[in-house]
N, C-alpha and C. Protein backbone atom coordinates (compact mmCIF):
# COMPACT_ATOMS: atom_id res chain seq x y z
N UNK A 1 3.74 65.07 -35.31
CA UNK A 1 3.84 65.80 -34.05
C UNK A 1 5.16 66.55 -33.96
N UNK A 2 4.97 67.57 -33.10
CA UNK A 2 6.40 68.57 -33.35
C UNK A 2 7.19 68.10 -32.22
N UNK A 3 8.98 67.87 -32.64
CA UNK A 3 9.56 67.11 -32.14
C UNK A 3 10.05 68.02 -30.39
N UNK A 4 10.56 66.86 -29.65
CA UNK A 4 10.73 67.58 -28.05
C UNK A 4 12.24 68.10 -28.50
N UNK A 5 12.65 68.82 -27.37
CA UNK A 5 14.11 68.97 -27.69
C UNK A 5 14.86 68.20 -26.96
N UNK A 6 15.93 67.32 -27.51
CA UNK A 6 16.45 66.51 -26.91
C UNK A 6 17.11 66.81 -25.65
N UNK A 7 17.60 67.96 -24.65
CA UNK A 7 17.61 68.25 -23.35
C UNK A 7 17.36 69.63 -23.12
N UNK A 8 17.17 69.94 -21.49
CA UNK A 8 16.70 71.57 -21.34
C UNK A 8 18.41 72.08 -20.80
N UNK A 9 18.29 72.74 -21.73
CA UNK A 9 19.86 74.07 -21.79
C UNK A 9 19.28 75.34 -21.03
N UNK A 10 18.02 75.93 -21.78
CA UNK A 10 17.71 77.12 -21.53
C UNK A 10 16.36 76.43 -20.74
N UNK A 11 15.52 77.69 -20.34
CA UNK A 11 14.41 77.69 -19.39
C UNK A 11 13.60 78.58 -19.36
N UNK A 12 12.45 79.09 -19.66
CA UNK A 12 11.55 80.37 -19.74
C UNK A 12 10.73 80.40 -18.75
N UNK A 13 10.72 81.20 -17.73
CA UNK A 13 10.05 81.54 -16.67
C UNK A 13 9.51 82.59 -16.74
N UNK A 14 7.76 81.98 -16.33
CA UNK A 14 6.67 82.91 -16.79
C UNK A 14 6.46 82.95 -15.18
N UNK A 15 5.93 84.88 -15.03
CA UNK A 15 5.75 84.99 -13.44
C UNK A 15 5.19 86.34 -13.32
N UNK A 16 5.15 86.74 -11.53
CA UNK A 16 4.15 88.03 -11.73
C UNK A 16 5.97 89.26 -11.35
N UNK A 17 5.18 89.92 -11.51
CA UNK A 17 6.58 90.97 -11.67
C UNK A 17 5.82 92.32 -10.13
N UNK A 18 5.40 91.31 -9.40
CA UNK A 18 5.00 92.50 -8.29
C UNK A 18 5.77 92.41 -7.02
N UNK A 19 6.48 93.26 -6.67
CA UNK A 19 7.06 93.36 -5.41
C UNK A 19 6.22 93.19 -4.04
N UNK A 20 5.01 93.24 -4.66
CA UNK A 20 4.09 93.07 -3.13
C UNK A 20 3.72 91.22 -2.98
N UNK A 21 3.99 90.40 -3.53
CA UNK A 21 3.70 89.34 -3.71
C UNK A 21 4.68 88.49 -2.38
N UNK A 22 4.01 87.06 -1.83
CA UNK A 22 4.16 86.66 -0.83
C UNK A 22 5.53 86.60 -0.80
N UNK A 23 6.29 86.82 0.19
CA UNK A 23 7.63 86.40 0.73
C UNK A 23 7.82 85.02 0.13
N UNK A 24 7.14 84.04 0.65
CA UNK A 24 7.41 82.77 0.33
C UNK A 24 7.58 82.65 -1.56
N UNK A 25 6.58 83.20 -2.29
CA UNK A 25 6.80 82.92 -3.23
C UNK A 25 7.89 83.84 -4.24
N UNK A 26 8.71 85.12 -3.62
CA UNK A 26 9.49 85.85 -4.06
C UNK A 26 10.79 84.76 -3.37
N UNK A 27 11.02 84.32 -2.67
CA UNK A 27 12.20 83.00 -1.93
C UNK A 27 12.18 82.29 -2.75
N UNK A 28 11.10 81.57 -3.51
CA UNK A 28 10.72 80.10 -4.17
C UNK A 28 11.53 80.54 -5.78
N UNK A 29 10.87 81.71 -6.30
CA UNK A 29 11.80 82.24 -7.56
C UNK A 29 13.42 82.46 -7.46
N UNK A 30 13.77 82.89 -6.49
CA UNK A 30 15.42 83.21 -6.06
C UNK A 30 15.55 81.88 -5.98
N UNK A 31 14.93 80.41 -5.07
CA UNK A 31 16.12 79.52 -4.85
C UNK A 31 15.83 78.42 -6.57
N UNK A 32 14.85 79.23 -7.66
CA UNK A 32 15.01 78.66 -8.36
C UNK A 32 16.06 79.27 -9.28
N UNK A 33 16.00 80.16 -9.12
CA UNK A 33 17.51 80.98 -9.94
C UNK A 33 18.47 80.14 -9.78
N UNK A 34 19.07 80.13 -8.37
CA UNK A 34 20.09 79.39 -8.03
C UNK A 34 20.05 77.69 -8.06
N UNK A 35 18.79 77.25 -8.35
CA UNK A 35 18.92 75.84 -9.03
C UNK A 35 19.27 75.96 -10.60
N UNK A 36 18.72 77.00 -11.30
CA UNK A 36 18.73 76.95 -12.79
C UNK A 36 20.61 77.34 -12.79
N UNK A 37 21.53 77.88 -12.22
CA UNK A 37 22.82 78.14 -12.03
C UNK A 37 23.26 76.72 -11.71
N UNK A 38 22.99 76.23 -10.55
CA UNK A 38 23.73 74.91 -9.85
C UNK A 38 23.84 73.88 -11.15
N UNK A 39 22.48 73.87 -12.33
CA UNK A 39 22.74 73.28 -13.18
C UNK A 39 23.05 73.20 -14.34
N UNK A 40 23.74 74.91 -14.50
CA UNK A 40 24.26 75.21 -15.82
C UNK A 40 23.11 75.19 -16.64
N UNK A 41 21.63 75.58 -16.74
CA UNK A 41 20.70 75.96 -17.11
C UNK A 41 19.67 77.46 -17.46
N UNK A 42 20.32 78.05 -18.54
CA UNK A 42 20.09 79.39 -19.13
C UNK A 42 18.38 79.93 -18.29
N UNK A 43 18.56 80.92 -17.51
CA UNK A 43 17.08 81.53 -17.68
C UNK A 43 16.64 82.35 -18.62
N UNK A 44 15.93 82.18 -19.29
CA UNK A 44 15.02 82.95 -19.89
C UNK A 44 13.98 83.78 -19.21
N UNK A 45 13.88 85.18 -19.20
CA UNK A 45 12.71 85.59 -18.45
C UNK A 45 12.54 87.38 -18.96
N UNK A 46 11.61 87.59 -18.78
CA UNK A 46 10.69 88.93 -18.78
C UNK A 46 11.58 90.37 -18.79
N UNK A 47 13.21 90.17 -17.98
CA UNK A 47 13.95 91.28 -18.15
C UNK A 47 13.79 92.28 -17.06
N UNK A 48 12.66 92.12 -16.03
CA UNK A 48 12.38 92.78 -15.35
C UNK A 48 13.41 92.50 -13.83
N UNK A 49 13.32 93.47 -12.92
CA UNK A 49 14.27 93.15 -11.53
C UNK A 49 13.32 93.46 -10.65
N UNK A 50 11.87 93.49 -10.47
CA UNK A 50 10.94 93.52 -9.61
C UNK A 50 9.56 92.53 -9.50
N UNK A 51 9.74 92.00 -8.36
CA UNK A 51 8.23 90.59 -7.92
C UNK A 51 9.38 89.20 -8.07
N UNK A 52 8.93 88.70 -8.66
CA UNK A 52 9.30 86.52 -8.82
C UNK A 52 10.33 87.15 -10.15
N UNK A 53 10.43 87.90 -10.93
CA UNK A 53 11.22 88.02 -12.43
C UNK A 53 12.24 88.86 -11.45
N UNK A 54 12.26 89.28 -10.92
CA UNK A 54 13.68 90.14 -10.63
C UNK A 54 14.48 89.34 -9.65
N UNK A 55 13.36 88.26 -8.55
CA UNK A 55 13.88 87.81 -8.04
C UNK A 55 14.97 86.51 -8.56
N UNK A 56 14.15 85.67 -9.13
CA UNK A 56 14.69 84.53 -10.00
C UNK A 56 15.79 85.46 -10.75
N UNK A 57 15.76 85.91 -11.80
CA UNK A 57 17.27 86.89 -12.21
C UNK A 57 18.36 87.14 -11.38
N UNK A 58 17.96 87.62 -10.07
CA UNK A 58 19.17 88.21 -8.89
C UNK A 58 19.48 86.74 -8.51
N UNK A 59 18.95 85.59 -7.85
CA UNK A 59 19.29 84.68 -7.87
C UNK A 59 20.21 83.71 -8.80
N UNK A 60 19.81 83.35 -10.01
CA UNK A 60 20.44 82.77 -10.74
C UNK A 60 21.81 83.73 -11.46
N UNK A 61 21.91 85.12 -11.34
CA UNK A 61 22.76 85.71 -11.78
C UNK A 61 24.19 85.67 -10.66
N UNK A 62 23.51 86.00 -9.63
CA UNK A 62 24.34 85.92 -7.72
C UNK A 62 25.20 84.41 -7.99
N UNK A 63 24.10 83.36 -8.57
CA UNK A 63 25.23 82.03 -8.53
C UNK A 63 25.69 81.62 -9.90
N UNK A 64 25.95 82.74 -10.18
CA UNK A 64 26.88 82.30 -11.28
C UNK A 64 26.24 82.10 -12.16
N UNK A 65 24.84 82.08 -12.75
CA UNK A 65 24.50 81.21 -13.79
C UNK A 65 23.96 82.45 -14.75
N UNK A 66 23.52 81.81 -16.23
CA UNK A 66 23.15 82.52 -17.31
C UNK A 66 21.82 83.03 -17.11
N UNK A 67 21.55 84.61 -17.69
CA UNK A 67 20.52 84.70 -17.61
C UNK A 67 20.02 85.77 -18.67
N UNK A 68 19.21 85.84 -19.56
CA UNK A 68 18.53 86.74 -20.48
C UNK A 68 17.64 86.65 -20.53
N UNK A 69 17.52 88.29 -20.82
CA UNK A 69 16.36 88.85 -20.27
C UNK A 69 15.50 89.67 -21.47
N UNK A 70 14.27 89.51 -22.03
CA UNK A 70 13.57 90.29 -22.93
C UNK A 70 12.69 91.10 -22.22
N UNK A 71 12.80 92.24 -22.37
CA UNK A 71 11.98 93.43 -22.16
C UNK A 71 11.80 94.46 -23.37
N UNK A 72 10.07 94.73 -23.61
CA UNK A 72 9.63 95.66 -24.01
C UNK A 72 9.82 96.90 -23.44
N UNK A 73 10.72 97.63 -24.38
CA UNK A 73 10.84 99.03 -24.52
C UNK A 73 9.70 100.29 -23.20
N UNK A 74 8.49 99.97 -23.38
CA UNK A 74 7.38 100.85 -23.42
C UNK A 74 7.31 99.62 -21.52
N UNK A 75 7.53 99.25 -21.42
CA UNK A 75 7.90 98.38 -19.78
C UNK A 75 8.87 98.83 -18.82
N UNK A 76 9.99 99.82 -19.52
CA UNK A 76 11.46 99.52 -18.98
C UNK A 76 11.42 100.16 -17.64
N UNK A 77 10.36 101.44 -17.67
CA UNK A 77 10.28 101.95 -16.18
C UNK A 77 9.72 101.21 -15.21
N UNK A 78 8.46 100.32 -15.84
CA UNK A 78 7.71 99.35 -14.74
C UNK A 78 7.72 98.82 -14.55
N UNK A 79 8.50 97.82 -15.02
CA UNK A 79 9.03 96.42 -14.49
C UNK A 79 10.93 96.84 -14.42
N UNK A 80 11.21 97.59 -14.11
CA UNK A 80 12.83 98.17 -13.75
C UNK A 80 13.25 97.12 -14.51
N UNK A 81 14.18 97.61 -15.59
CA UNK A 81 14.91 96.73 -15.94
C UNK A 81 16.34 96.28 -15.68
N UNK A 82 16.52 94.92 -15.55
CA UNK A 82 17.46 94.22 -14.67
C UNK A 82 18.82 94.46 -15.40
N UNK A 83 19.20 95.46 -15.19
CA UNK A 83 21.08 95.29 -16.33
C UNK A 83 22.17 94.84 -15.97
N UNK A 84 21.75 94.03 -14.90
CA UNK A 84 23.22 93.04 -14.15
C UNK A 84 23.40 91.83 -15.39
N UNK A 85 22.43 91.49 -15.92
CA UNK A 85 22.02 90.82 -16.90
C UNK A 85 22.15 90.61 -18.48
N UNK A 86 22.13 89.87 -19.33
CA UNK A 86 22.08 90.23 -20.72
C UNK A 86 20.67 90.52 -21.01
N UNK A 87 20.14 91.27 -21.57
CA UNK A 87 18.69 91.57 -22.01
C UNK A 87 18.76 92.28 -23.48
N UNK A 88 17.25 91.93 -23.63
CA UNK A 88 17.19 92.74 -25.27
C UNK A 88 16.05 93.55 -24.79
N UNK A 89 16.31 94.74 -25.32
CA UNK A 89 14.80 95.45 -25.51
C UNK A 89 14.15 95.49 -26.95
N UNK A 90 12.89 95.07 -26.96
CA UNK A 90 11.67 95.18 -28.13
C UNK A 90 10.91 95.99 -28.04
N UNK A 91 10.23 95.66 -29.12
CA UNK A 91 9.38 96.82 -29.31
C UNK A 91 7.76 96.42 -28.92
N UNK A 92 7.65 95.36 -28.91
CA UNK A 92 6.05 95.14 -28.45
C UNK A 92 6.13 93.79 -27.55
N UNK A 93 4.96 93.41 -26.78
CA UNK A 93 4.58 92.44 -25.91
C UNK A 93 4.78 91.12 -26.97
N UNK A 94 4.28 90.87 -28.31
CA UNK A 94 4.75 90.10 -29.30
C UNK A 94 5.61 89.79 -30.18
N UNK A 95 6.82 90.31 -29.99
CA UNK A 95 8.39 90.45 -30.22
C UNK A 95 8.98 89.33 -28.88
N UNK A 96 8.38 90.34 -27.71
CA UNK A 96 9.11 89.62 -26.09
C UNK A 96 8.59 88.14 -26.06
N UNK A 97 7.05 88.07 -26.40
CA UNK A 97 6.82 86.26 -26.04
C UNK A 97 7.38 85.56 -27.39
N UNK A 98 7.73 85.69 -28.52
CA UNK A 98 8.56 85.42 -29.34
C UNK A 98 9.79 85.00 -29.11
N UNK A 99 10.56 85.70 -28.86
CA UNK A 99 11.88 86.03 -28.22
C UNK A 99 11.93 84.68 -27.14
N UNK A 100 11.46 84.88 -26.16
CA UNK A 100 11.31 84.01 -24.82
C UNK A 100 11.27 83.33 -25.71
N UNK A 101 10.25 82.57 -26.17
CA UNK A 101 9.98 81.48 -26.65
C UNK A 101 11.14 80.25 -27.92
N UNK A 102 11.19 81.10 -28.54
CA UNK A 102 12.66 80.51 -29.28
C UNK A 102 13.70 80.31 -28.42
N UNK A 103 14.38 81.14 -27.64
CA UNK A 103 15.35 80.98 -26.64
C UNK A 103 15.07 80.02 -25.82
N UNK A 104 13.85 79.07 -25.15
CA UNK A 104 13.64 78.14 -24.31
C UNK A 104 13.58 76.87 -24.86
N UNK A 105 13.59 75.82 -23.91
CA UNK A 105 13.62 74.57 -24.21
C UNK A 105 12.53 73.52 -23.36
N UNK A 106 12.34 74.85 -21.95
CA UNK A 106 11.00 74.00 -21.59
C UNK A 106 10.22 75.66 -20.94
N UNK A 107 9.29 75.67 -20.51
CA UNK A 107 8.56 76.97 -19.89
C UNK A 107 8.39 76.29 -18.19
N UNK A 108 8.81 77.41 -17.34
CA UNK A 108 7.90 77.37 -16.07
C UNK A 108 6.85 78.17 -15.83
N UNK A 109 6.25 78.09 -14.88
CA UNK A 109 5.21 78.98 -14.49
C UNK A 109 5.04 78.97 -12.92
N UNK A 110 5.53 80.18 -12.35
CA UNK A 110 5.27 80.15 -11.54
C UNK A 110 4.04 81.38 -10.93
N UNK A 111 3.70 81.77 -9.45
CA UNK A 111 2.62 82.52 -9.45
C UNK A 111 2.56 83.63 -10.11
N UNK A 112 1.55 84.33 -10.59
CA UNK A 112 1.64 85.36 -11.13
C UNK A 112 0.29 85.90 -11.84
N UNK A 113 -0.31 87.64 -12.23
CA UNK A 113 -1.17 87.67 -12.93
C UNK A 113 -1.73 87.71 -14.29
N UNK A 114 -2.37 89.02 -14.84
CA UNK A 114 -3.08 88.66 -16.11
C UNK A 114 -2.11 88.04 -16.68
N UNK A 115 -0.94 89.00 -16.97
CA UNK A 115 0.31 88.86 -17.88
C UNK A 115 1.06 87.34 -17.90
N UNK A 116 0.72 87.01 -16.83
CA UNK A 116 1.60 85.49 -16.85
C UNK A 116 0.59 84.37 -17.20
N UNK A 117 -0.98 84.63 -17.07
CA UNK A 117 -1.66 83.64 -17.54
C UNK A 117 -1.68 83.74 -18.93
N UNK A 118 -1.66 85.44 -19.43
CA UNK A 118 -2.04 85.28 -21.12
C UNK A 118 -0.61 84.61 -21.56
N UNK A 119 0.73 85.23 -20.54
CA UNK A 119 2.10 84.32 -21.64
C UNK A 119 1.79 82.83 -21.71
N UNK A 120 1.55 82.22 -20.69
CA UNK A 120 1.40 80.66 -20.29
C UNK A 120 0.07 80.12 -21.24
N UNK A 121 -0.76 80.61 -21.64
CA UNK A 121 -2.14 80.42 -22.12
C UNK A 121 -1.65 80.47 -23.53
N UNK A 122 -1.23 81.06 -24.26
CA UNK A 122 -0.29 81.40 -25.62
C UNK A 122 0.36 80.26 -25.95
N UNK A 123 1.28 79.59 -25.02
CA UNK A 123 2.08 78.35 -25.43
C UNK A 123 1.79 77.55 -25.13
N UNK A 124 0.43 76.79 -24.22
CA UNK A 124 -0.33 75.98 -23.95
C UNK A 124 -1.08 76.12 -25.39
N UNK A 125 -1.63 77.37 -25.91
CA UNK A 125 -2.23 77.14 -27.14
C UNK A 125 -1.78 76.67 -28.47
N UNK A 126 -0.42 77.09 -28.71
CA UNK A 126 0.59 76.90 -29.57
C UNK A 126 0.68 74.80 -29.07
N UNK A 127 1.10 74.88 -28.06
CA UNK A 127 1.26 72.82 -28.16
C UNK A 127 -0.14 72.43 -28.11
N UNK A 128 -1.14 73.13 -27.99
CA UNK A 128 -2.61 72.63 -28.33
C UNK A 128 -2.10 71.80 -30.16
N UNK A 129 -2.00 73.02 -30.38
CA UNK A 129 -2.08 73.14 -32.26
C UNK A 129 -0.67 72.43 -32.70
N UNK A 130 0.10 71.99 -32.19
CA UNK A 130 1.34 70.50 -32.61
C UNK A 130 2.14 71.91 -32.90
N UNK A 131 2.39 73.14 -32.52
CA UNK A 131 3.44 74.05 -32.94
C UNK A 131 5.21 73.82 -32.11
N UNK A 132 4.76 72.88 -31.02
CA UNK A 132 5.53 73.11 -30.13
C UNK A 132 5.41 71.29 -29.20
N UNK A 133 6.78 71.08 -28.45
CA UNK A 133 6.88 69.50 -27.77
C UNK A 133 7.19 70.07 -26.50
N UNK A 134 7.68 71.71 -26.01
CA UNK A 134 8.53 72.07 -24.80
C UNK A 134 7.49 71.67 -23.30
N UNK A 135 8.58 71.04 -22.61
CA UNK A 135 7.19 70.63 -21.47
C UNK A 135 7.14 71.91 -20.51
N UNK A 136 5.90 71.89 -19.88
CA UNK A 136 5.49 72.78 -19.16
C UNK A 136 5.57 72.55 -18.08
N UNK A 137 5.37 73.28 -17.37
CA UNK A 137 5.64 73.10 -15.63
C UNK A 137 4.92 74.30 -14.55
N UNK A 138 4.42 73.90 -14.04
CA UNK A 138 3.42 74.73 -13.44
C UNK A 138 3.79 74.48 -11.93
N UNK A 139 4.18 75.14 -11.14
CA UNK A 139 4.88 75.48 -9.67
C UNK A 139 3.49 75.66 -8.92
N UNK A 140 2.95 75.02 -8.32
CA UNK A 140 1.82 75.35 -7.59
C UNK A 140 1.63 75.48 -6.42
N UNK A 141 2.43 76.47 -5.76
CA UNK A 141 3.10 77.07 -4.65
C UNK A 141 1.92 77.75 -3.49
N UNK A 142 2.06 77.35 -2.79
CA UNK A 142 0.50 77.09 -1.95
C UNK A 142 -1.02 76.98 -2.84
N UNK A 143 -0.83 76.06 -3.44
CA UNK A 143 -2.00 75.87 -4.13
C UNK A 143 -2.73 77.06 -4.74
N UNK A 144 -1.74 77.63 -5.65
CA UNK A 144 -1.88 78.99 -6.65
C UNK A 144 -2.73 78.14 -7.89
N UNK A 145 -1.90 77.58 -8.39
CA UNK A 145 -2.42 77.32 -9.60
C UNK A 145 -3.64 75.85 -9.94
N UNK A 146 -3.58 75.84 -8.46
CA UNK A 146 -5.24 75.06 -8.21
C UNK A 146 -6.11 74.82 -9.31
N UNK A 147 -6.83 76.39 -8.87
CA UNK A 147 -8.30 76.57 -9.69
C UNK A 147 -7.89 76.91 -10.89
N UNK A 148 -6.75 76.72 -11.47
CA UNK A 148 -6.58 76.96 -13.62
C UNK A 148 -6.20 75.70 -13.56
N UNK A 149 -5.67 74.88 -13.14
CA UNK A 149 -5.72 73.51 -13.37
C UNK A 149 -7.34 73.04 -13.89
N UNK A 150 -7.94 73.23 -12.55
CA UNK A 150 -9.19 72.59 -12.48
C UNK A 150 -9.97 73.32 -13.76
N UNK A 151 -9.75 74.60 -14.35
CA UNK A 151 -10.51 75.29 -15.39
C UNK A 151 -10.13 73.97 -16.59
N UNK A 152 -8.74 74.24 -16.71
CA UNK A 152 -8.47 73.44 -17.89
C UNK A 152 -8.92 71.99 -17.88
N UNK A 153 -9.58 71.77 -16.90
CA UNK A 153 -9.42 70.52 -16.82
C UNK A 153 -11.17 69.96 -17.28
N UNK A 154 -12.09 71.14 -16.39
CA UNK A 154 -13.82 71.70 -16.71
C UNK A 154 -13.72 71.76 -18.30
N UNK A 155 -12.60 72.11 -19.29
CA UNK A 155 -13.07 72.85 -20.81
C UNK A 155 -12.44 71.31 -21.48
N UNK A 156 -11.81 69.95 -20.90
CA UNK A 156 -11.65 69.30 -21.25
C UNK A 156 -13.37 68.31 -20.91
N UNK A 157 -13.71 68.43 -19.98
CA UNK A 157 -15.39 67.51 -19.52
C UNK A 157 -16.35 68.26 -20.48
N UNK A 158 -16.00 69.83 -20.87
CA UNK A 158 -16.96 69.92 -21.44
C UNK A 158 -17.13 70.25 -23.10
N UNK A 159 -15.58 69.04 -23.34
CA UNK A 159 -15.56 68.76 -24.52
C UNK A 159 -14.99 70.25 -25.75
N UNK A 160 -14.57 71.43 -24.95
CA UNK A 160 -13.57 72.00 -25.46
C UNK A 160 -12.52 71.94 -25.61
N UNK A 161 -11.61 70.87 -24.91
CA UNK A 161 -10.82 71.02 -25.07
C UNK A 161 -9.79 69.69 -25.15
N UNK A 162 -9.59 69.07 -25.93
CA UNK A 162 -9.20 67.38 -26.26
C UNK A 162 -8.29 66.70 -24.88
N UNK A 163 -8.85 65.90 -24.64
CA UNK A 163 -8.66 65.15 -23.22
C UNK A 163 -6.96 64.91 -23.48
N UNK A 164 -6.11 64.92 -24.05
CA UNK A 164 -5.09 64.91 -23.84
C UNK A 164 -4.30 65.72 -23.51
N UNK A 165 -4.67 66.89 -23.57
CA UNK A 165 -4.42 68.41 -23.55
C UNK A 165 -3.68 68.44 -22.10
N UNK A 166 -4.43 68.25 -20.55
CA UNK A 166 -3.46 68.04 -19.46
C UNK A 166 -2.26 67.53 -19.55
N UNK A 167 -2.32 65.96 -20.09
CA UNK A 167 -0.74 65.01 -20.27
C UNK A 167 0.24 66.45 -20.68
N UNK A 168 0.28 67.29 -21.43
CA UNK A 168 1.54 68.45 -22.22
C UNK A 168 1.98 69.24 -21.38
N UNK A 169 1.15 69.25 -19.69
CA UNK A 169 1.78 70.01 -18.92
C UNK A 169 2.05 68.98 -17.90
N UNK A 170 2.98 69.60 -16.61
CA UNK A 170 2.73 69.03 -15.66
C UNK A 170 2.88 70.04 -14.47
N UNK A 171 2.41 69.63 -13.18
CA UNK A 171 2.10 70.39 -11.97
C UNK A 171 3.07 70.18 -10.33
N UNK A 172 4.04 70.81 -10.15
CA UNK A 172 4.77 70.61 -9.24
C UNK A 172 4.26 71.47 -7.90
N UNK A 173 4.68 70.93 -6.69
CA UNK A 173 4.36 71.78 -5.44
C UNK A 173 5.48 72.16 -4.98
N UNK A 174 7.12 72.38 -5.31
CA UNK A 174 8.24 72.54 -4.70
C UNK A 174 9.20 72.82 -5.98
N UNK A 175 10.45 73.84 -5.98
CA UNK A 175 11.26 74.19 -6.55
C UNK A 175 11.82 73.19 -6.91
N UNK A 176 12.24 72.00 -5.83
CA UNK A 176 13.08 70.96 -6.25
C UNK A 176 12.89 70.03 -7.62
N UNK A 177 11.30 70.15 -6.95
CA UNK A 177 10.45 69.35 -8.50
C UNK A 177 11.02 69.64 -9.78
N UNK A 178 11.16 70.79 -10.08
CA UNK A 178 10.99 71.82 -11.22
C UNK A 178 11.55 71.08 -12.84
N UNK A 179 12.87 70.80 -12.22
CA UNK A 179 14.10 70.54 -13.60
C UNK A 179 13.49 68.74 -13.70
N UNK A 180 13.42 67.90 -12.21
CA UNK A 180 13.24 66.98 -12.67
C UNK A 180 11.79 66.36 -13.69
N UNK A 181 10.70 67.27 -13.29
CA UNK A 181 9.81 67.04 -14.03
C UNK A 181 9.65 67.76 -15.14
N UNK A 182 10.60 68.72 -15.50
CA UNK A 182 10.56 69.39 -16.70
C UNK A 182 11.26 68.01 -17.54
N UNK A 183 12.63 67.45 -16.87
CA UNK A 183 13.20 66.56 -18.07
C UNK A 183 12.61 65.28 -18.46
N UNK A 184 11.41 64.74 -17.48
CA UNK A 184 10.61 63.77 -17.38
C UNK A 184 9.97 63.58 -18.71
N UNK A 185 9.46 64.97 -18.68
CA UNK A 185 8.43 65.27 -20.00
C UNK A 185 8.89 65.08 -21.27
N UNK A 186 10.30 65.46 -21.51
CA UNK A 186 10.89 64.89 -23.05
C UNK A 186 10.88 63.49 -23.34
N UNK A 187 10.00 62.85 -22.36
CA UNK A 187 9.99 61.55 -22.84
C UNK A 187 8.66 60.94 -22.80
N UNK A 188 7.96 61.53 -22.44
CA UNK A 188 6.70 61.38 -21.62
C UNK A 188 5.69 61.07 -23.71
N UNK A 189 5.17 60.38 -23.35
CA UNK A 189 4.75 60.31 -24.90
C UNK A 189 3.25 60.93 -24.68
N UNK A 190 2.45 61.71 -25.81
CA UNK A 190 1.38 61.99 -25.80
C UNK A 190 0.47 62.09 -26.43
N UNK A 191 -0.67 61.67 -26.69
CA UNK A 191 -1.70 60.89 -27.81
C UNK A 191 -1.33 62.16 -28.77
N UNK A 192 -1.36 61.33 -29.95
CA UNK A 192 -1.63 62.28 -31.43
C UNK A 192 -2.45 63.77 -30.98
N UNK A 193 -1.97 64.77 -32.12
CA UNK A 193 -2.78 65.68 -32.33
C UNK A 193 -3.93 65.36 -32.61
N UNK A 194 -5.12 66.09 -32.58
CA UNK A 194 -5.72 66.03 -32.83
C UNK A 194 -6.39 67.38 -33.38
């Protein structure tokens, strides 16, 4: 099995990058910025300064804390890119979830669309296949991430998808949750690959 990392330094936050998205959940990304700062905990994120990614960035950057940012080149006008920040620009969508991904030590997820289910769906697939130990964390911020719980949970009953597969993530309802159940998970043991 592929080993956990012995603590979370850095942090990859997967999210929607729309400015029209609820108040509450553009607040919930900012006061996680400023938790990922309060604890000397690197963000990793998308590079963008607009929706939950610009917010979380302005937050965790405002208190002091680390933050880099990957953005694709062929993005830089539509997701504004954040240059208060350290960022890299790439060249494709598979350079950036690369990138993120080496740089982190656990993934969040907070609300967001296509783009944040295919990033989150990618590294759920990758610790499917023993590529990866980083725990997951899923922010389920007025009961957003509900009904993909419950999907993943239907492709495990109907025998697609190996019943241990839930244990690799876990599901929070509050920011506060976030770090403590991310560090929970480096210890959290979980049946063999299969």
């Amino acid at each position: 099995m592929a080993d956990a990392p012995e603590r979370i330094s850095s942090v990859c936050l997967f999210c929607g990058s729309s400015n029209a998205a609820r108040p509450e959940f553009l607040q919930a990304a900012a006061d996680f910025g400023r938790t990922l700062a309060a604890e000397n905990v690197r963000l990793v994120y998308g590079g963008g300064g607009i929706g939950l990614m610009g917010a979380s960035a302005r937050g965790c950057h405002e208190a002091g804390g680390s933050v880099f940012g990957v953005m694709p080149d062929f993005l830089r006008k539509r997701e504004v890119l954040y240059d208060e920040v350290e960022t890299v620009v790439v060249t494709s969508m598979h350079e950036r979830k690369m990138l993120m991904y080496e740089a982190s030590d656990a993934f969040v997820v907070m609300p967001g669309g296509v783009g944040t289910l295919e990033e989150i769906v990618e590294v759920m697939s990758w610790r499917r296949l023993d590529l990866h130990a980083k725990p997951i964390v899923f922010v389920n911020l007025a009961g957003f991430w509900a009904p993909f719980v419950a999907l993943i949970r239907q492709t495990v009953e109907e025998r697609f998808t190996p019943p241990w597969v839930p244990d690799t993530f876990t599901v929070v309802d509050t920011v506060a949750e976030i770090l403590p159940a991310a560090r929970a998970m480096l210890t959290r043991p979980v049946t063999a690959f299969l």
